[in-house]
N, C-alpha and C. Protein backbone atom coordinates (compact mmCIF):
# COMPACT_ATOMS: atom_id res chain seq x y z
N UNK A 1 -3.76 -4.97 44.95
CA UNK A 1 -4.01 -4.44 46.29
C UNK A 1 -4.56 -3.03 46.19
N UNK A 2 -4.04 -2.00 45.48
CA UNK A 2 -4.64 -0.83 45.27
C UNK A 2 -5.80 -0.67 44.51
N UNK A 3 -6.28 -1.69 43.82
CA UNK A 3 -7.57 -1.80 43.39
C UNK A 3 -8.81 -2.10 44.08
N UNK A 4 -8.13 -3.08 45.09
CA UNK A 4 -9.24 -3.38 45.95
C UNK A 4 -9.44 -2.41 47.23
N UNK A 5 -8.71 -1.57 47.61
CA UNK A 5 -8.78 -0.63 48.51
C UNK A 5 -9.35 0.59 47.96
N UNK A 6 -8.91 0.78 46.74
CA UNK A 6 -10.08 2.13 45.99
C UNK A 6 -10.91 1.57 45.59
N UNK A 7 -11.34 -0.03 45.30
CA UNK A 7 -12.79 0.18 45.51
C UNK A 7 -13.46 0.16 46.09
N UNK A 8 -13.20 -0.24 47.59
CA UNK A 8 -13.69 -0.24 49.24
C UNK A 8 -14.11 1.04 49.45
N UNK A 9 -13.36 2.19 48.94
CA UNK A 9 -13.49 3.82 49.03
C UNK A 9 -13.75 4.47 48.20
N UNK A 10 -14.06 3.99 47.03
CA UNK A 10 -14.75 4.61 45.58
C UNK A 10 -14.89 4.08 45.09
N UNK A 11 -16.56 3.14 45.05
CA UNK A 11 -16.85 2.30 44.11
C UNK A 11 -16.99 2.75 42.31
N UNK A 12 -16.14 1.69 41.45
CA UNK A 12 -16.04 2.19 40.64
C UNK A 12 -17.82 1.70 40.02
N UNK A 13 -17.42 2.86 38.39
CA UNK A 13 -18.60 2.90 37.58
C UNK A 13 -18.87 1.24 37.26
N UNK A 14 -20.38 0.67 37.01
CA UNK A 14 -20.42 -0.42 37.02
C UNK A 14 -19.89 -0.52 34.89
N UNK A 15 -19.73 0.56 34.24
CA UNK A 15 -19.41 0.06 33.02
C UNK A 15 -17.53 0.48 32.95
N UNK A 16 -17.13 0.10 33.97
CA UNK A 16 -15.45 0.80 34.15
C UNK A 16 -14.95 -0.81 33.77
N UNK A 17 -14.29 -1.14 32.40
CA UNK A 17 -13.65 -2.26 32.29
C UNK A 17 -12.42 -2.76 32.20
N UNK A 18 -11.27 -1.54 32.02
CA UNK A 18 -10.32 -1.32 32.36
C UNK A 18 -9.47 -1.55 33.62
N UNK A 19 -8.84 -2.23 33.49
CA UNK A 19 -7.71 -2.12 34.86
C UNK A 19 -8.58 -3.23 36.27
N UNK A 20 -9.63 -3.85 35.86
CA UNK A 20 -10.07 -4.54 36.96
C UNK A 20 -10.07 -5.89 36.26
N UNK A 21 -10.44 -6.78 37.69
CA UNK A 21 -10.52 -8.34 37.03
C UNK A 21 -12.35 -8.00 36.85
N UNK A 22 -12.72 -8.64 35.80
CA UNK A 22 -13.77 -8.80 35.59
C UNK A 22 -14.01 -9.79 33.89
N UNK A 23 -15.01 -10.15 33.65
CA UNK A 23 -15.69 -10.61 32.39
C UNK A 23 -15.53 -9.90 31.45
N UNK A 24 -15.51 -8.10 31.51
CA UNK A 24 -16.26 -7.26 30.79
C UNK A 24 -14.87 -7.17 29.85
N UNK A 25 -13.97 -7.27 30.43
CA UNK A 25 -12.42 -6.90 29.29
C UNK A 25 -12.92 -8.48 27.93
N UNK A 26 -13.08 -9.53 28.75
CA UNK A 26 -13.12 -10.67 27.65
C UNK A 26 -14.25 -10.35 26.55
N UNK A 27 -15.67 -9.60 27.43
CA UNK A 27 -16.85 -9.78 26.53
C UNK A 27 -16.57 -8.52 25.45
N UNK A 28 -15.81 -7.26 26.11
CA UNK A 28 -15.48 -5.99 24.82
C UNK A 28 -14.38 -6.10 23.99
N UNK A 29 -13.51 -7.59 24.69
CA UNK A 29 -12.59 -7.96 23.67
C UNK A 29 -13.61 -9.11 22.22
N UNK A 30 -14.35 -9.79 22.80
CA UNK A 30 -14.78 -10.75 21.77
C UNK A 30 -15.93 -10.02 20.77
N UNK A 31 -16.24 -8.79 21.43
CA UNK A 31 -17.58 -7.87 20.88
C UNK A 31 -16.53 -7.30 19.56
N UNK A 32 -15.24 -6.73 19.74
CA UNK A 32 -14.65 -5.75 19.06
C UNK A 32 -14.37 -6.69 17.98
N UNK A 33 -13.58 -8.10 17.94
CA UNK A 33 -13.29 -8.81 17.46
C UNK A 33 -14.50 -9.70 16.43
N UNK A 34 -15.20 -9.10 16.89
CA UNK A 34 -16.60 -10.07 15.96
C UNK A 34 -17.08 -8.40 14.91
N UNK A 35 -16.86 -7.65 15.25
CA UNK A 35 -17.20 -6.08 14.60
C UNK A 35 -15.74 -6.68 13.47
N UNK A 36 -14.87 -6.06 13.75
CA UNK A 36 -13.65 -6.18 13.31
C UNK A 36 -14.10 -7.50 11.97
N UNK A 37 -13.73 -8.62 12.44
CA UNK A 37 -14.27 -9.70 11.29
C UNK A 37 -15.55 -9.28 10.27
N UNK A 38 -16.68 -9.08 11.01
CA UNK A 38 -17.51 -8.36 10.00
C UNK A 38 -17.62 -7.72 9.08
N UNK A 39 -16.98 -6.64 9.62
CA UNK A 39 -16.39 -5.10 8.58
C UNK A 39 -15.35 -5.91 7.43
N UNK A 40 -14.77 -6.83 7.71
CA UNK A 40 -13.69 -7.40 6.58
C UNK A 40 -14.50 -8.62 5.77
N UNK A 41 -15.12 -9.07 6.13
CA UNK A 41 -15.71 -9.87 5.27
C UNK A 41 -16.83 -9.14 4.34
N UNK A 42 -17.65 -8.06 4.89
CA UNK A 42 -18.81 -7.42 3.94
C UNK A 42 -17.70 -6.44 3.33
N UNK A 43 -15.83 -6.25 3.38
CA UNK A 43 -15.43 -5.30 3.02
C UNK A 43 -15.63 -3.85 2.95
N UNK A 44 -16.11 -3.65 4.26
CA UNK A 44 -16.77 -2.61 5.08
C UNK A 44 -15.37 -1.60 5.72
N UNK A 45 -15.36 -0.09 5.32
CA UNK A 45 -14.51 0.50 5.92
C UNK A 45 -14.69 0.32 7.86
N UNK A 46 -14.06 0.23 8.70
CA UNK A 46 -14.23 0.54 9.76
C UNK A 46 -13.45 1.18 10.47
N UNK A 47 -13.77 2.19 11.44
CA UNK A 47 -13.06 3.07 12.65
C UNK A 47 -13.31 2.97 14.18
N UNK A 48 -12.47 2.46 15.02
CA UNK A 48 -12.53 2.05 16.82
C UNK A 48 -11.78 3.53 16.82
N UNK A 49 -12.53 3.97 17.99
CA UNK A 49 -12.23 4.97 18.63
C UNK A 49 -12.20 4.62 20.26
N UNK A 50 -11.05 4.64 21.24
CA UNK A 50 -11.31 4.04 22.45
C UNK A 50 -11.37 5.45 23.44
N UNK A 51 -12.74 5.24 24.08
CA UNK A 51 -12.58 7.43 24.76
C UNK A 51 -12.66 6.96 26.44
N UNK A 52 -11.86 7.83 26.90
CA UNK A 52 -12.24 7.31 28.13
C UNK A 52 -12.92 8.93 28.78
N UNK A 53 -14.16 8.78 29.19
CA UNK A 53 -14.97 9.65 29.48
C UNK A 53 -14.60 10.57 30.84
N UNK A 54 -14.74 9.52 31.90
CA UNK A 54 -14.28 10.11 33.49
C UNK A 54 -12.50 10.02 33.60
N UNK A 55 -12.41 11.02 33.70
CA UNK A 55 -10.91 10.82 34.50
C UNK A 55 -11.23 10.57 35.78
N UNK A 56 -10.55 9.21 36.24
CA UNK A 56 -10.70 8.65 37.53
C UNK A 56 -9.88 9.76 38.87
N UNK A 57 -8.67 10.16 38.05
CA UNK A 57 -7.78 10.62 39.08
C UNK A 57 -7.89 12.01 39.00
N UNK A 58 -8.78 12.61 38.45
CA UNK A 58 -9.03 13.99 38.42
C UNK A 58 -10.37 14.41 38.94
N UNK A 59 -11.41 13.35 39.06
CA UNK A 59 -12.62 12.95 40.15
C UNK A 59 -12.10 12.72 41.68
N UNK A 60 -11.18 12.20 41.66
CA UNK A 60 -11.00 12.04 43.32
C UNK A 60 -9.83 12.24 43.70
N UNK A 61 -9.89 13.12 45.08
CA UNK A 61 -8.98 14.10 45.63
C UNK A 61 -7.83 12.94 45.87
N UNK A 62 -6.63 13.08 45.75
CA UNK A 62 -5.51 12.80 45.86
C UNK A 62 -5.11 12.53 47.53
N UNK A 63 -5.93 13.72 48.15
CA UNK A 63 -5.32 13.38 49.36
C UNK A 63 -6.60 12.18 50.03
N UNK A 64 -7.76 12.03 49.49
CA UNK A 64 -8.76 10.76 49.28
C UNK A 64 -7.75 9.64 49.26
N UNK A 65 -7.49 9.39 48.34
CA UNK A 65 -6.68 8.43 47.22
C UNK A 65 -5.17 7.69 48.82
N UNK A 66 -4.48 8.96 48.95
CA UNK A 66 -3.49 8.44 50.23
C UNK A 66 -4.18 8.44 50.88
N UNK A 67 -5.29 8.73 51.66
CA UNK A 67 -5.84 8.67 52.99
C UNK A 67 -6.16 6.68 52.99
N UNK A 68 -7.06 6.48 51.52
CA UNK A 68 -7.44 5.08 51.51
C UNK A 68 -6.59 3.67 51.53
N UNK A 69 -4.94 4.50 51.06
CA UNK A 69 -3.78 3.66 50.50
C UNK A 69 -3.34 3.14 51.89
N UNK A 70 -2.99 3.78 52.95
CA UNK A 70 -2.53 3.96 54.16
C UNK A 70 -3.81 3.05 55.02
């Protein structure tokens, strides 16, 4: 419910894959997982780094945020 009301009032970024229903969690889960296998079969060191760029809740005013909840 609070997802769909902040996004009625702040559409999120179209590459935001976190925390919503969408495809994009399955396709960066099967992307990571095919990297991952790779790196172990060519016996390849590898490093995931997960960054999250925008702070959502430090972009939009709080009193935004209750005004939309309500």
């Amino acid at each position: 419910v609070v997802t769909a009301r902040l996004t009625k009032a702040c559409p999120l970024n179209p590459r935001q894959r976190g925390f919503i229903r969408a495809a994009g969690c399955s396709e960066n889960l099967k992307l990571l997982q095919t990297i991952i296998r790779s790196a172990k079969k060519e016996h390849r060191p590898l490093g995931v780094v997960f960054v999250d760029i925008a702070k959502a809740f430090d972009t939009v005013s709080h009193r935004h945020i209750l005004h939309v909840l309500q």
